[in-house]
Protein backbone atom coordinates (compact mmCIF):
# COMPACT_ATOMS: atom_id res chain seq x y z
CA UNK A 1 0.00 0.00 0.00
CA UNK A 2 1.48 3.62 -0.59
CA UNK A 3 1.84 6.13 2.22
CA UNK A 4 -0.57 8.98 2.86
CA UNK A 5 0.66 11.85 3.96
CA UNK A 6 -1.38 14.40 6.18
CA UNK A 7 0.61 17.88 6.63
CA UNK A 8 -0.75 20.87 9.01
CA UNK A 9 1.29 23.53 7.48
CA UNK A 10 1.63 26.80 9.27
CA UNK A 11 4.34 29.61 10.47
CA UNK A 12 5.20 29.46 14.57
CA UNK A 13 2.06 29.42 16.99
CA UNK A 14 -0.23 28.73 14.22
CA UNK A 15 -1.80 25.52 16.20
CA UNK A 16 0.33 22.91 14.03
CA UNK A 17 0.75 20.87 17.22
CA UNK A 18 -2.24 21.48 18.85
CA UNK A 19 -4.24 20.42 15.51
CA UNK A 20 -1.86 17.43 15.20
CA UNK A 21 -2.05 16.32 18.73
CA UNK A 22 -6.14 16.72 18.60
CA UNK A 23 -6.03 14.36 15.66
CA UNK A 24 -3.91 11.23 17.37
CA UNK A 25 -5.92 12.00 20.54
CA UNK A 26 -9.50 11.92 18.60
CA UNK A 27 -8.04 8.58 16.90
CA UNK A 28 -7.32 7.15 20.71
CA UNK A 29 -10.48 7.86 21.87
CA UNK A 30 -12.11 6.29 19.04
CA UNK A 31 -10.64 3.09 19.41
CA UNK A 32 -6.51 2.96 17.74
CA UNK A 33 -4.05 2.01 20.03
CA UNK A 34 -0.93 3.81 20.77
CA UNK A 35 2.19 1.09 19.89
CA UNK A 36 4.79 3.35 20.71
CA UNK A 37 4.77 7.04 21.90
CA UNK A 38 7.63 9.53 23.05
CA UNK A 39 8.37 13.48 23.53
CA UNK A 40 10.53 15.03 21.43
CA UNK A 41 11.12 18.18 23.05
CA UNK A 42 8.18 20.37 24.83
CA UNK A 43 6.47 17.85 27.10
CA UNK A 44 3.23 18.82 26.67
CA UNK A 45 2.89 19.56 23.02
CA UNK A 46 6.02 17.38 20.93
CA UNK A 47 5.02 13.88 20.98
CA UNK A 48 5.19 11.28 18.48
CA UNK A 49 3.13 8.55 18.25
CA UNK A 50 2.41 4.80 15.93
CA UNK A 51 -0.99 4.13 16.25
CA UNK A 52 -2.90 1.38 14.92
CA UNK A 53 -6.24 0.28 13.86
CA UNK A 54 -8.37 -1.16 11.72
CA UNK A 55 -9.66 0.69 8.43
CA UNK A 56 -13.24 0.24 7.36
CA UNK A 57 -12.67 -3.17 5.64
CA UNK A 58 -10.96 -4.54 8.87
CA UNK A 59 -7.47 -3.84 7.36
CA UNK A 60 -5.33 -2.90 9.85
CA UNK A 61 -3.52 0.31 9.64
CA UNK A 62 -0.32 2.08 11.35
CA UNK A 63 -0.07 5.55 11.58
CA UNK A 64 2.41 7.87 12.76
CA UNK A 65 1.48 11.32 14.57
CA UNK A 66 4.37 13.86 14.73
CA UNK A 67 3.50 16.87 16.40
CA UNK A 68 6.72 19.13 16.76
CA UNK A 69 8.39 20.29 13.22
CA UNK A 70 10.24 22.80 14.82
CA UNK A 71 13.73 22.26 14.79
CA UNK A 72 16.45 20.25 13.59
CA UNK A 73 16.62 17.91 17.17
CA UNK A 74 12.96 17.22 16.84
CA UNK A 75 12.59 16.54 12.92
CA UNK A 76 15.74 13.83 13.32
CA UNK A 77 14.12 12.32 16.14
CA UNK A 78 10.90 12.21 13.72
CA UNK A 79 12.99 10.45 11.13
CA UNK A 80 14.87 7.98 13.38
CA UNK A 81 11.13 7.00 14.34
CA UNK A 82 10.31 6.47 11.07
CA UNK A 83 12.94 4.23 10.12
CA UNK A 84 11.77 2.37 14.01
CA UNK A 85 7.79 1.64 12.87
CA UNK A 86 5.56 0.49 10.43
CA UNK A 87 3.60 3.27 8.86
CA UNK A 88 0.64 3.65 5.59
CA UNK A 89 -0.15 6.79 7.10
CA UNK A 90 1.98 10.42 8.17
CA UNK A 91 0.46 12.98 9.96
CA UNK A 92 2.89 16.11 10.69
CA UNK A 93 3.35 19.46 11.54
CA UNK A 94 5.04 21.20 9.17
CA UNK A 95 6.30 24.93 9.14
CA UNK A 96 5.08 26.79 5.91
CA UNK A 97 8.25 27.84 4.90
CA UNK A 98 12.38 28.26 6.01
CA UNK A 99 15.04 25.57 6.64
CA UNK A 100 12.88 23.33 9.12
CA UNK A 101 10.08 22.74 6.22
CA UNK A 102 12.93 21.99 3.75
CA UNK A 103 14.21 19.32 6.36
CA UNK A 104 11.63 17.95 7.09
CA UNK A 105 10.60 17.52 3.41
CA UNK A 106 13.44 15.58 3.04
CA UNK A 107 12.14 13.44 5.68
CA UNK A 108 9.00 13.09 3.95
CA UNK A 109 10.65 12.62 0.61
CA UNK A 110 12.11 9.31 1.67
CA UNK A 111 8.28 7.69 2.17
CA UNK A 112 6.77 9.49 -1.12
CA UNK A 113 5.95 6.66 -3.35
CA UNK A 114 4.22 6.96 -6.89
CA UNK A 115 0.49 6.31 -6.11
CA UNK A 116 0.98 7.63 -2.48
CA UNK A 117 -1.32 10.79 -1.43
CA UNK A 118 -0.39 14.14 0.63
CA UNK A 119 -2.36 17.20 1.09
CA UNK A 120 -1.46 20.33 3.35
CA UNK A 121 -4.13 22.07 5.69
CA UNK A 122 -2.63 25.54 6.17
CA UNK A 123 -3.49 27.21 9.42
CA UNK A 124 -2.75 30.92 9.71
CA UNK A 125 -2.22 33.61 12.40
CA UNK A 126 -5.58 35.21 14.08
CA UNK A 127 -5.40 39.08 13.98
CA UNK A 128 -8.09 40.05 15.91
CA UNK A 129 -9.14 43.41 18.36
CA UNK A 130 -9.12 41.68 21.72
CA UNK A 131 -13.01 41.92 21.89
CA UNK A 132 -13.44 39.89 19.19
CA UNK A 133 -10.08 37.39 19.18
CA UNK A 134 -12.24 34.37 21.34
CA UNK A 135 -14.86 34.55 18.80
CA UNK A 136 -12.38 34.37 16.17
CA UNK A 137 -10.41 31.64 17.76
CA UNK A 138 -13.75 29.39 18.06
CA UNK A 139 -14.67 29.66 14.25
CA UNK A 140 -10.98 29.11 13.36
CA UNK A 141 -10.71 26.37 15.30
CA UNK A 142 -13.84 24.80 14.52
CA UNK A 143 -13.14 25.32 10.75
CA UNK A 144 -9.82 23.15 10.93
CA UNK A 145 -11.75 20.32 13.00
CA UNK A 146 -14.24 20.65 10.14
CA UNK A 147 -11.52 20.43 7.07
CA UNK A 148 -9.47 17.82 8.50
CA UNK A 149 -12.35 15.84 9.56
CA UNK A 150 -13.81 16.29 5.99
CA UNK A 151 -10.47 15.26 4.82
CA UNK A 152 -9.94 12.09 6.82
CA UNK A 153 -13.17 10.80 5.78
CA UNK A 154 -12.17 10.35 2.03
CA UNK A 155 -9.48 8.37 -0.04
CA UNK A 156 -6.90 7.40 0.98
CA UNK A 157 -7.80 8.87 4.60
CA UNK A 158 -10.98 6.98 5.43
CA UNK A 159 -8.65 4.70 7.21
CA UNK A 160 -9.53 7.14 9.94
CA UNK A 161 -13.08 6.72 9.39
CA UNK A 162 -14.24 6.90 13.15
CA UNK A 163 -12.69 10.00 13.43
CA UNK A 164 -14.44 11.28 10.74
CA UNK A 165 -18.18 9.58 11.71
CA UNK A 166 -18.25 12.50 14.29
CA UNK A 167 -20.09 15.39 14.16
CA UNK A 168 -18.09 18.40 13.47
């Protein structure tokens, strides 16, 4: 089977990580297992993960979940984990541009295959007054949930598809 590739592209304290880590933690709670999990860096936020479960033909599925793409320590550490797991599916944070989202392209580059899939969810900066940043921040945030749920639930994603049986 080729890889899919999930990217949540973004510049620094976008919500990369926080989207990323949302996604392997709406997978646990829907029934994957976490096989292996570590930190790479900022406790609460850098984690990677394998996770496995079954897609919706019973095929089972590993997936790795990196949430920290921002610097050179944590991207190696990303590809030594790789190189450690099984994996059909990649879901990463990504910066949108600069040295660390060249690196870990080439990270990325080394699981590409010809019929494999990868889209990018951009997140952006919310510029806001400060009366109207928490209402901004909910439909932002609920707009991502929305996409990459909407995303998941459709080739070559639907692997995830109890993630993506939720209501937005």
């Amino acid at each position: 089977m080729a890889i899919s590739i999930l990217l949540i592209g973004g510049s620094s304290n976008t919500g990369k990580s926080t989207t990323v880590e949302y996604i392997a933690q709406e997978l646990i709670k829907n029934g994957y297992n976490t096989i292996k999990s570590q930190s790479t860096g900022n406790i609460s936020v850098d984690k990677l993960y394998q996770l496995r479960g079954n897609d919706n033909s019973g095929r089972q599925v590993d997936i790795v979940i990196n949430t920290a793409a921002d610097n050179i320590p944590t991207i190696n550490n990303f590809d030594s984990f790789l190189k450690q797991v099984p994996c059909d599916i990649i879901i990463t944070a990504i910066r949108s541009f600069g040295k660390e989202r060249a690196d870990i392209q080439k990270v990325i580059q080394k699981y590409r295959v010809k019929n494999g899939f990868e889209i990018e969810i951009p997140l952006a900066k919310i510029n806001q007054k400060a009366s109207n940043k928490n209402v901004a921040m909910k439909w932002y945030s609920n707009c991502v949930e929305t996409l990459a749920k909407n995303i998941l639930s459709v080739a070559p994603f639907q692997a995830l598809f109890r993630l993506c049986r939720q209501s937005p």
